[in-house]
Every structure is written in C-alpha cells, then in structure tokens.
C-alpha atoms as a PDB file:
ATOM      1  CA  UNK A   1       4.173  -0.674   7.503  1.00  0.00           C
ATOM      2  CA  UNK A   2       3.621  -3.860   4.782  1.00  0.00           C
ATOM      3  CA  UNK A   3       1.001  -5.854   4.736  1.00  0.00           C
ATOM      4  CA  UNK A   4      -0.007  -7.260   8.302  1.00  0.00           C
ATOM      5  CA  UNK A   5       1.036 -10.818   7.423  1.00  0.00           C
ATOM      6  CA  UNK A   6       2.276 -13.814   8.600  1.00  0.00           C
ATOM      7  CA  UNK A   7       5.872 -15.118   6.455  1.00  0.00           C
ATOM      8  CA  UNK A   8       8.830 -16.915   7.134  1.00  0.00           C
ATOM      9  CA  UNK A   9       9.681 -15.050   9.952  1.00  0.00           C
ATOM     10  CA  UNK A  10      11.236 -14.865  12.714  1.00  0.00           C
ATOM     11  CA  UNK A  11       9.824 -18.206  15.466  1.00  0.00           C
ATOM     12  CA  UNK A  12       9.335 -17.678  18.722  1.00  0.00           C
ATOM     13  CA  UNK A  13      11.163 -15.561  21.400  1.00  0.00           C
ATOM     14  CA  UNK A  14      12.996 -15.589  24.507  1.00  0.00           C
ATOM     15  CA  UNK A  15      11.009 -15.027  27.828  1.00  0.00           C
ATOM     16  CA  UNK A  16      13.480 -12.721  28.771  1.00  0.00           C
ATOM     17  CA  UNK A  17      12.605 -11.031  25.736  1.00  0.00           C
ATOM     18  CA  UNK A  18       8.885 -11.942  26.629  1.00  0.00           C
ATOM     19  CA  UNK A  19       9.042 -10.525  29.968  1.00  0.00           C
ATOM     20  CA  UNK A  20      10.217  -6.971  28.707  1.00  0.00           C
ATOM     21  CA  UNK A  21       7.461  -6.639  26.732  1.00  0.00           C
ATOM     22  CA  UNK A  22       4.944  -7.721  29.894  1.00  0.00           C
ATOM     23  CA  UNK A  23       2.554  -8.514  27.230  1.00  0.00           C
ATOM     24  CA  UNK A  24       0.966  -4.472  26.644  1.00  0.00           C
ATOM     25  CA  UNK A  25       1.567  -2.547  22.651  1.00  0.00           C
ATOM     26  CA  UNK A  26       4.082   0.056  22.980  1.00  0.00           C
ATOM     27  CA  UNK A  27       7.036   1.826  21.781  1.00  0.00           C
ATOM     28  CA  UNK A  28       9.606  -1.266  22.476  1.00  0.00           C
ATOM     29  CA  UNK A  29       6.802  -3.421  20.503  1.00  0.00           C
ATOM     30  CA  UNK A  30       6.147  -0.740  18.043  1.00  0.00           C
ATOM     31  CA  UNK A  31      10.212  -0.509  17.502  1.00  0.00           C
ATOM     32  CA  UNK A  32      10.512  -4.373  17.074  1.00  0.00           C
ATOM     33  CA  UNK A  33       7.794  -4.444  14.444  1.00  0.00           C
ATOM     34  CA  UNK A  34       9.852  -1.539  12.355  1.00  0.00           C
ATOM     35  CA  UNK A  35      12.745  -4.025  12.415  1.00  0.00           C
ATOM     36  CA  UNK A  36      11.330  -7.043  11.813  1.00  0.00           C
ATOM     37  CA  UNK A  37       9.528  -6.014   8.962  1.00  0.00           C
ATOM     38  CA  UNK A  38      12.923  -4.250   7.600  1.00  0.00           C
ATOM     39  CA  UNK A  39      14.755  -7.342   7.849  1.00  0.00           C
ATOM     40  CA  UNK A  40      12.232  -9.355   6.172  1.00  0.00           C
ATOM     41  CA  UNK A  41      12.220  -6.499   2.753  1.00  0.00           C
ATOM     42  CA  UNK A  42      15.540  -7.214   2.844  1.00  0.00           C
ATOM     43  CA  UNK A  43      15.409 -11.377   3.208  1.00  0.00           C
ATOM     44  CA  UNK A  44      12.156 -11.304   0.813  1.00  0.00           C
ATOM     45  CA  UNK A  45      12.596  -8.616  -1.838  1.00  0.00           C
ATOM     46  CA  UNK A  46       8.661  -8.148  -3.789  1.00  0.00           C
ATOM     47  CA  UNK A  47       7.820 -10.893  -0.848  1.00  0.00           C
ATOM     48  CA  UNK A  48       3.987 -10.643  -1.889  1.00  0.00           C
ATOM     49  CA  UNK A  49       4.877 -11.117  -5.755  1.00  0.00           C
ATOM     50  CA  UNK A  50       3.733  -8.432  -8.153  1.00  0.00           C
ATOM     51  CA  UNK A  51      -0.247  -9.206  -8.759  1.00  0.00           C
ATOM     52  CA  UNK A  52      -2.105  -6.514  -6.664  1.00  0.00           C
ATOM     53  CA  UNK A  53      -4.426  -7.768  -4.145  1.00  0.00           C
ATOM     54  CA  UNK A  54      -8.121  -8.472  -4.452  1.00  0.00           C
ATOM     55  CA  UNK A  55      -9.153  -5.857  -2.029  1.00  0.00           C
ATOM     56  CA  UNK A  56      -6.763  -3.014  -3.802  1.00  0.00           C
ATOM     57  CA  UNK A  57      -8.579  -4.261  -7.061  1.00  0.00           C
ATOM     58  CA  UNK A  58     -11.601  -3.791  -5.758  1.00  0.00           C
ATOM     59  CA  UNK A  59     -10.892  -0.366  -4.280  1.00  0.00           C
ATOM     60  CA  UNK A  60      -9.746   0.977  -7.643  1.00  0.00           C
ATOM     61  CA  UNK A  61     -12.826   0.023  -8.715  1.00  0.00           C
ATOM     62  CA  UNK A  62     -14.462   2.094  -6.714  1.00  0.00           C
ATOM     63  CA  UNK A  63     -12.239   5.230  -6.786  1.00  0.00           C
ATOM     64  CA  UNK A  64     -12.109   5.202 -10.474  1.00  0.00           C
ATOM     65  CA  UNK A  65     -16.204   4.961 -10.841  1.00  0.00           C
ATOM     66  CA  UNK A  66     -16.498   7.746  -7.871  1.00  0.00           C
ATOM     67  CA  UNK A  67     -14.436  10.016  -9.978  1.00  0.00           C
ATOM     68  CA  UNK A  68     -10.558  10.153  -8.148  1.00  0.00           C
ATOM     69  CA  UNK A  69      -7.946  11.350  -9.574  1.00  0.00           C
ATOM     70  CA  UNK A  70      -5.455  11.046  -6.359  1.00  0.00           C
ATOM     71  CA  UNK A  71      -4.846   7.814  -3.423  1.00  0.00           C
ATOM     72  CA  UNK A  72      -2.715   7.373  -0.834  1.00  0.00           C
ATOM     73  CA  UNK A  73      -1.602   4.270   0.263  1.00  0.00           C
ATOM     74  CA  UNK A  74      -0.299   3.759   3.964  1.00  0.00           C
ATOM     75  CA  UNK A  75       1.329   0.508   4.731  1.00  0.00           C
ATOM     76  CA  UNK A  76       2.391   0.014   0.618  1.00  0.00           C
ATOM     77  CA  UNK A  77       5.018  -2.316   1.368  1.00  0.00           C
ATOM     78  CA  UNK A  78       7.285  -3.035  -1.542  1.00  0.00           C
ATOM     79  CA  UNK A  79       4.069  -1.515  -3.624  1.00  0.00           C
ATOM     80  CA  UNK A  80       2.013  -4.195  -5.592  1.00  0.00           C
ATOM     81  CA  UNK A  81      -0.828  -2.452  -4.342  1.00  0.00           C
ATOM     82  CA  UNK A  82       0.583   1.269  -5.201  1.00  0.00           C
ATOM     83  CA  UNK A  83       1.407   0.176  -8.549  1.00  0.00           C
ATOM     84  CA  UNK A  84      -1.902  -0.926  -9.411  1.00  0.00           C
ATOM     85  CA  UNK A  85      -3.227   2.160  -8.690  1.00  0.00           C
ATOM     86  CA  UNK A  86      -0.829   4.104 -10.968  1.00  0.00           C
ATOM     87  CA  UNK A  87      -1.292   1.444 -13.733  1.00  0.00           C
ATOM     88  CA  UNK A  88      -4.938   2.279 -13.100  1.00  0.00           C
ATOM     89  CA  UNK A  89      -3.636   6.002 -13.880  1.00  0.00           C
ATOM     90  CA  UNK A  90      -4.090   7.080 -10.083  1.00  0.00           C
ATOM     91  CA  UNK A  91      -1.526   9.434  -9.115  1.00  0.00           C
ATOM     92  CA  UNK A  92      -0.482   7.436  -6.106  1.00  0.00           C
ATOM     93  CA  UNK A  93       1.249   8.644  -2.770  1.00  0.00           C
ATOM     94  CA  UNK A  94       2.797   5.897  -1.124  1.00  0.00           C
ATOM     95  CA  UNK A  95       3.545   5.818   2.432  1.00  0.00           C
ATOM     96  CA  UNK A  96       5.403   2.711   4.831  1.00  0.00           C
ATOM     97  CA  UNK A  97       7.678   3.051   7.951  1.00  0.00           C
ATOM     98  CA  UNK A  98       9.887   0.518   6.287  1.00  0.00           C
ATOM     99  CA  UNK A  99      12.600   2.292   3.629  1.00  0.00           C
ATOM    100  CA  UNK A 100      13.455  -0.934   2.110  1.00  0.00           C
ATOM    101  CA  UNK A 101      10.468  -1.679   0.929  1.00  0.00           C
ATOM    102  CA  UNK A 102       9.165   1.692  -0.480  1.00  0.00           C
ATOM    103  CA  UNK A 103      13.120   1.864  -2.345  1.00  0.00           C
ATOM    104  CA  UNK A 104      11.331  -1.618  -4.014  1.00  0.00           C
ATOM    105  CA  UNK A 105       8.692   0.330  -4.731  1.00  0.00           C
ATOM    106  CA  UNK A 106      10.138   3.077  -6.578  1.00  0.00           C
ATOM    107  CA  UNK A 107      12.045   0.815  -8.397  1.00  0.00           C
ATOM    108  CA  UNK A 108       9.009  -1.381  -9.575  1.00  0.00           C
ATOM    109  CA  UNK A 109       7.398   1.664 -10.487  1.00  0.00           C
ATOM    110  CA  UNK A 110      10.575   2.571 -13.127  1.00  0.00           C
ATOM    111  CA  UNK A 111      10.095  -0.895 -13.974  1.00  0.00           C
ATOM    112  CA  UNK A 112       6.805  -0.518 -14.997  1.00  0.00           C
ATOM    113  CA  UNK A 113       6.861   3.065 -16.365  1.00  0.00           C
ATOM    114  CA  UNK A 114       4.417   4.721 -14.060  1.00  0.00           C
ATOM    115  CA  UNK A 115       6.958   6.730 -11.857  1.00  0.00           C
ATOM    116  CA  UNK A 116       5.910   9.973 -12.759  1.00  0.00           C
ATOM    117  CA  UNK A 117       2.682   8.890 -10.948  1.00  0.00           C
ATOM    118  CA  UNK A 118       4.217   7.528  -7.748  1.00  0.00           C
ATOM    119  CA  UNK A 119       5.759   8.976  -4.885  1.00  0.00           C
ATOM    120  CA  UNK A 120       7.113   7.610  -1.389  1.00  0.00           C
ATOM    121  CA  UNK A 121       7.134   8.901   2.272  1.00  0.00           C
ATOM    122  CA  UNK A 122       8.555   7.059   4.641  1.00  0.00           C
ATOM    123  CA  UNK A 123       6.386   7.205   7.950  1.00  0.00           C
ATOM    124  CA  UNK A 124       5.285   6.125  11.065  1.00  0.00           C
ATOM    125  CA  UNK A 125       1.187   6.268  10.948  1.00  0.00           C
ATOM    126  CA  UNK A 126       1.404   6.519  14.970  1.00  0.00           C
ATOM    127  CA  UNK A 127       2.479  10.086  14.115  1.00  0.00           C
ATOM    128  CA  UNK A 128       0.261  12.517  12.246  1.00  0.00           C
ATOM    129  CA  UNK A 129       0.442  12.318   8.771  1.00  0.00           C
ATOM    130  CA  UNK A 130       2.775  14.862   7.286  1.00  0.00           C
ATOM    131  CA  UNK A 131       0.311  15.708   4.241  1.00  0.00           C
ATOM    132  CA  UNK A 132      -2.006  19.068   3.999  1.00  0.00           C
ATOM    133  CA  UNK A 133      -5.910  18.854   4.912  1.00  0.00           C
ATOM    134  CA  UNK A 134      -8.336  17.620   1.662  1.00  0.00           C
ATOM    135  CA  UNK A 135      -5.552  16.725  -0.294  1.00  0.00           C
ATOM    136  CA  UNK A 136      -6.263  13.374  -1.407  1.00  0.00           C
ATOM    137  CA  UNK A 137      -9.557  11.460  -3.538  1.00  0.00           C
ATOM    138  CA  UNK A 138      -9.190   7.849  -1.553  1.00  0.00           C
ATOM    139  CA  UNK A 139      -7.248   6.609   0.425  1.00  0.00           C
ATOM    140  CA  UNK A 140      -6.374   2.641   1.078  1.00  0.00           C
ATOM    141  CA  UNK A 141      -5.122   0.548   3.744  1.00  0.00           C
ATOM    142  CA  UNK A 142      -4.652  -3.236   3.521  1.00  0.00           C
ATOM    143  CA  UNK A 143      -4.499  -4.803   6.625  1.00  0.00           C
ATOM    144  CA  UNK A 144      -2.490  -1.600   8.125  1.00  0.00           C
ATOM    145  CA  UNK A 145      -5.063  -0.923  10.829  1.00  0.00           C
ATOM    146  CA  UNK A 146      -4.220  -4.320  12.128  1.00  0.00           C
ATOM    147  CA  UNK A 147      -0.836  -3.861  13.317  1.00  0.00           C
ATOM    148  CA  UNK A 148       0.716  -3.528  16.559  1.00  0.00           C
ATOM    149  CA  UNK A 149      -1.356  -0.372  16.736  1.00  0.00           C
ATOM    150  CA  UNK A 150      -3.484   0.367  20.097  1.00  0.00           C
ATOM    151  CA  UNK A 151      -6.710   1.508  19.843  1.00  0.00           C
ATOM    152  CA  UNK A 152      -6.358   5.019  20.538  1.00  0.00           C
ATOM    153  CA  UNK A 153      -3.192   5.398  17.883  1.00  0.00           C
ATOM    154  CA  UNK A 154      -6.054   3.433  15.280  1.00  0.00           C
ATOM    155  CA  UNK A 155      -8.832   6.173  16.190  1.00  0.00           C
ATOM    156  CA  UNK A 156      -6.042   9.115  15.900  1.00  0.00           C
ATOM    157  CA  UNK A 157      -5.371   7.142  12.396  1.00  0.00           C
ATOM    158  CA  UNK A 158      -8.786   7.297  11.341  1.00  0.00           C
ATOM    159  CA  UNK A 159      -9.200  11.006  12.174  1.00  0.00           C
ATOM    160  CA  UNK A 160      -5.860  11.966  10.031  1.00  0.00           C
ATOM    161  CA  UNK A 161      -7.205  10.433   7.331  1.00  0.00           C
ATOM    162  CA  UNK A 162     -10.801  11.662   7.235  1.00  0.00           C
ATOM    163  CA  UNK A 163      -8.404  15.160   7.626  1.00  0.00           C
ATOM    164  CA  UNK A 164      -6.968  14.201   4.448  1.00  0.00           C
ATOM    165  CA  UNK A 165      -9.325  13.427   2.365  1.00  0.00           C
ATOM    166  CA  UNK A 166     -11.437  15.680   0.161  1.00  0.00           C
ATOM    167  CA  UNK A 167     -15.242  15.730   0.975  1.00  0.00           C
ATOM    168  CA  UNK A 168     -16.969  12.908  -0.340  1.00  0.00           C
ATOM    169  CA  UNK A 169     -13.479  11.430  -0.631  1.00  0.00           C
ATOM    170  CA  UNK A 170     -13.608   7.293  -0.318  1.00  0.00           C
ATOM    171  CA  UNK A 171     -11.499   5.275   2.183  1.00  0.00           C
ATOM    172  CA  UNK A 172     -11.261   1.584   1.990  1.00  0.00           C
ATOM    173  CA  UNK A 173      -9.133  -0.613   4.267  1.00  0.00           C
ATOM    174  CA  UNK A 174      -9.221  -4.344   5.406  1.00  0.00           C
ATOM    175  CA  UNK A 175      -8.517  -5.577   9.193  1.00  0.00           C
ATOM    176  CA  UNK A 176      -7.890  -9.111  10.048  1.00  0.00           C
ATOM    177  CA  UNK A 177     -11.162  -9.360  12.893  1.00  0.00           C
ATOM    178  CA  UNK A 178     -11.616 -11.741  16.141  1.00  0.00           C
ATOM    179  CA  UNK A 179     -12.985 -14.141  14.454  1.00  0.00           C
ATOM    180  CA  UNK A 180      -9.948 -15.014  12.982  1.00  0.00           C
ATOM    181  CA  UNK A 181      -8.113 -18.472  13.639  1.00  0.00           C
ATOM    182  CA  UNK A 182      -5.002 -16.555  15.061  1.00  0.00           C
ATOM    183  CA  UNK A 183      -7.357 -14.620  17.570  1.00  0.00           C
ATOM    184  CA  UNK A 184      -6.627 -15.372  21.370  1.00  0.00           C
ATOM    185  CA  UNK A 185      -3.341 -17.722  20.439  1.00  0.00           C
ATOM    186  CA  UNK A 186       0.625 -16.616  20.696  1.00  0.00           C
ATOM    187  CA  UNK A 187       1.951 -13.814  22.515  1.00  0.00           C
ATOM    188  CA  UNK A 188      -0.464 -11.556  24.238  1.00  0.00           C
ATOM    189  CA  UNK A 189       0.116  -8.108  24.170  1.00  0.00           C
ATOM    190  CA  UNK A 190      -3.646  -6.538  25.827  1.00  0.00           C
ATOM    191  CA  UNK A 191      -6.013  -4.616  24.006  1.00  0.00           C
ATOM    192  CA  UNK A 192      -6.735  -7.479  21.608  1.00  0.00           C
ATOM    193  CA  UNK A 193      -3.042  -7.789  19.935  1.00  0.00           C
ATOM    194  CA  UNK A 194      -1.364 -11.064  19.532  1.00  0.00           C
ATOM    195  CA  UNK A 195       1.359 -11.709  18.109  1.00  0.00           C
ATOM    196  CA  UNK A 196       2.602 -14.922  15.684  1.00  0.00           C
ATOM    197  CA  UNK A 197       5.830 -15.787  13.838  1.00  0.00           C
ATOM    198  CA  UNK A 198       7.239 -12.604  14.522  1.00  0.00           C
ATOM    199  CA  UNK A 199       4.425 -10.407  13.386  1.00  0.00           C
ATOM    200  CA  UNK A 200       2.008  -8.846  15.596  1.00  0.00           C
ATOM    201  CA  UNK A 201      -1.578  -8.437  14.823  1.00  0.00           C
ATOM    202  CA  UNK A 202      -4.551  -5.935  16.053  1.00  0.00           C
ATOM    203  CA  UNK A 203      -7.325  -8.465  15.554  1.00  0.00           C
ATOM    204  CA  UNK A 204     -10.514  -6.358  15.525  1.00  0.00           C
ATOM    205  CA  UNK A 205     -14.393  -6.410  17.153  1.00  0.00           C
ATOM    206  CA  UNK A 206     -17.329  -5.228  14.660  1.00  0.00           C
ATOM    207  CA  UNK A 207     -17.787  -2.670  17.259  1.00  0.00           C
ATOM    208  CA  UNK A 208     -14.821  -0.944  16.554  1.00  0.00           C
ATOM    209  CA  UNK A 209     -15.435  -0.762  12.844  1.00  0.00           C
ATOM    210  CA  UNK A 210     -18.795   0.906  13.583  1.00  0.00           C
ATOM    211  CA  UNK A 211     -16.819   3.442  16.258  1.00  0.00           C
ATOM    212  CA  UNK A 212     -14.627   4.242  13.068  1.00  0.00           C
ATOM    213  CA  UNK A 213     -17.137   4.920  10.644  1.00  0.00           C
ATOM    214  CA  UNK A 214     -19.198   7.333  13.423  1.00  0.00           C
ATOM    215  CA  UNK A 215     -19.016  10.842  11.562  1.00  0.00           C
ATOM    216  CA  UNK A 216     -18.119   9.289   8.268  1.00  0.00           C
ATOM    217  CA  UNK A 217     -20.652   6.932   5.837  1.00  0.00           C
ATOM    218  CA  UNK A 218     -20.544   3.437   6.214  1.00  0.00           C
ATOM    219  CA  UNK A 219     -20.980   2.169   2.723  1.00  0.00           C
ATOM    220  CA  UNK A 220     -19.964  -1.437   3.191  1.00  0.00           C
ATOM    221  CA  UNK A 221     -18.295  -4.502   5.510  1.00  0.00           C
ATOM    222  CA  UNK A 222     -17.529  -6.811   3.536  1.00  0.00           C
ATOM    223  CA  UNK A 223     -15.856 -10.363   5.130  1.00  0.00           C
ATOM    224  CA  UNK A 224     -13.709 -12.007   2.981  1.00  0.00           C
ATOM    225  CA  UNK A 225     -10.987 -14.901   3.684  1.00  0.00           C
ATOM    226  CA  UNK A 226      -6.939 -14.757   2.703  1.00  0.00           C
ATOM    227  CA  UNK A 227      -3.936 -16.778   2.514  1.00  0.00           C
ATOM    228  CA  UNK A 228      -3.724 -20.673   3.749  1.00  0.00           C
ATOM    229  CA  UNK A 229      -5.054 -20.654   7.005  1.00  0.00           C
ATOM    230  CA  UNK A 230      -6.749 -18.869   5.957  1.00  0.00           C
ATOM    231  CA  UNK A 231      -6.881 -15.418   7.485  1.00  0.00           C
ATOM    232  CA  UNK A 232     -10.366 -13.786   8.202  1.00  0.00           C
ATOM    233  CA  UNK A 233     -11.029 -10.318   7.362  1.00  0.00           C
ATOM    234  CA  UNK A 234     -13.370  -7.500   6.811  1.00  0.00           C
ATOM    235  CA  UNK A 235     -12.689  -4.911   4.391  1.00  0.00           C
ATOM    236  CA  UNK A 236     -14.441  -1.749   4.864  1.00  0.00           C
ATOM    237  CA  UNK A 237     -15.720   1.154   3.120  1.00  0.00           C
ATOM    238  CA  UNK A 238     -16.523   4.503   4.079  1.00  0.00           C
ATOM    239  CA  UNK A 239     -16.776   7.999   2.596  1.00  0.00           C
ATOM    240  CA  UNK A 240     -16.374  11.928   4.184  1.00  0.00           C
ATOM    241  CA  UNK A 241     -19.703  13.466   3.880  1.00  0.00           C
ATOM    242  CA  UNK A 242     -19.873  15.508   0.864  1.00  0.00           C
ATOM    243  CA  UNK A 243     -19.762  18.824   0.939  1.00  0.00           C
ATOM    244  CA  UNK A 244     -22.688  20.841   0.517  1.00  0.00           C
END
C-alpha cells in the first residue's frame, strides 16, 4: 500500500468528484487510493530513495536482538524498508496492493543480491491475509495503518496479524496521529480520515493505539516527527504473549 505519504501528487479534485465520495472511507475511496498510488510508482520509480527508514532501522533492531529469523512487511512500497531487512539477513515477505512497486522491489533486491531472501504478494490488507497462522517472527508496518482504512478494517488488520505471528512474535508499526498538522484540514472523509494532495490519511487517537494493543503487550509509543512539515507520528511496539 506504500508509505502513507504526501508527494507530488495529484492537487485537488472536482466537487463532482467530491460529491460521489459524500465525504465517508469506502470501496470507491479505497479503489482511488490503489490507483493513485500505482500511477505515482510509475511517475516516481524508488520515489522514497534507497536508505531505509529510521523506524524500519529501529525495528530490525529489535527483531534481530529478540531472536527473528522471519518479517513481513505490509505496505513495502518499492521496498527500501524490505531490503533492509534482508540486508539485515531477515528472510523478508513483502506485501503491497500496488504491483508496480513490489516489481521495483524485486528488482532492487537482484540489485542488491539478497533475492533469495525476499519475496512479494501483492494484496489488499482490507482482505485477510493469505499467509498460514504463526508463520512469521515480526512483522512491520510504516505508516500502513494510516491509510484510507476505517476503523473496523484497522482492528480486523490487527487481529490477522497477531494470527500470524509466532508467540512472543514482535510487531512494530508507525501511524501518523491527530496531533498532526494535516489533522482536521482537506477533504473529509468521517471516521477521522482526511485526505491531502491526493493521498488520504487515517490520522489516529492514543485511544485507539491502546484498543490495538488490548490482548497483545504494549512495549512502547514512541512519538517521533518526519518529512518537512513535518509529519507527526507514533511508532508502536507490541508483542503476542509468549507461549507458555
């Protein structure tokens, strides 16, 4: 699904086209998004550059010193993120609804030598994730949760990945959060979604990080600022419980 930000986009938009939408997330919106981002792989190829991001550094940290061997990635974009894993010698499962940008991926990771510990699904994560229970160390998500996703798709999220993951298995992911600059300006789409430039966000309440993490254990929230603006986010970590 990429990264959740804000580019060279597309400005703006009819009110016709407004008016279709009659400002609620859905399938039309979710549809749009798809596009969008497809057009801009294609207008931007390795958009993001090649340097992995400071909250995929971090998380590799992490996985590495809590012993995993396997990550998947949803939302990997054109795969800086992926590929640090793998250069990090995580075998790394890659997952975006965009086919553009996980076809950079692949070939980035030839580039780089570390195919044989990358591979790609293309997928939509409003639909469950086509991967077998406690299959996976970690999994990562940078800024993924924050797309034109409604709540309950996020909480059905959440529960496909805790399915995923082994016990005691580490998921990290960052949301932009309301108290972000782009919060409550553009085009309003209800349940706390705006969108800007072409991109539409999920800007996130504490309280719904703390609803995620019920069942799991919260080790961190972490706030941390992005990009020019510059974009406010939390990036979170949480673990299954162990098994006994």
């Amino acid at each position: 699904m990429g990264d959740g930000r804000d580019t060279d986009g597309r400005q703006g938009e009819t009110s016709a086209r407004a008016a279709r939408r009659q400002h609620a997330p859905g399938a039309d919106l979710a549809d749009e998004q798809r596009a969008h981002w497809q057009d801009t792989y294609r207008a931007h190829p390795g958009m993001y550059g090649e340097r992995p991001s400071e909250p995929a550094r971090h998380a590799a940290d992490v996985f590495l010193a809590a012993g995993a061997r396997t990550v998947l990635e949803l939302g990997a974009g054109h795969g800086r993120d992926a590929l640090h894993f793998a250069r990090q010698g995580l075998r790394t499962h890659a997952t975006d609804f965009s086919p553009t940008g996980l076809d950079q991926l692949r070939a980035a990771a030839d580039a780089q030598g570390v195919a044989e510990r990358v591979t790609t699904t293309v997928h939509d994560v409003r639909e469950p994730l086509p991967l077998p229970d406690d299959s996976f160390d970690a999994v990562f998500a940078h800024m993924l949760l924050c797309m034109a996703l409604s709540t309950d798709e996020i909480r059905a999220l959440v529960a496909e990945v805790a399915r995923v993951l082994r016990p005691g298995g580490t998921f990290v992911y960052t949301v932009r959060h309301t108290g972000d600059a782009h919060y409550r300006t553009g085009t309003p789409y209800g349940d706390d979604i705006w969108e800007h430039g072409g991109f539409a966000v999920h800007f996130f309440p504490r309280a719904l990080v703390d609803e995620l993490a019920a069942g799991w254990q919260l080790a961190d929230v972490h706030a941390f600022e992005e990009g020019d603006l510059p974009r406010r986010l939390w990036r979170v970590t949480q673990r299954t419980v162990p098994a006994n």
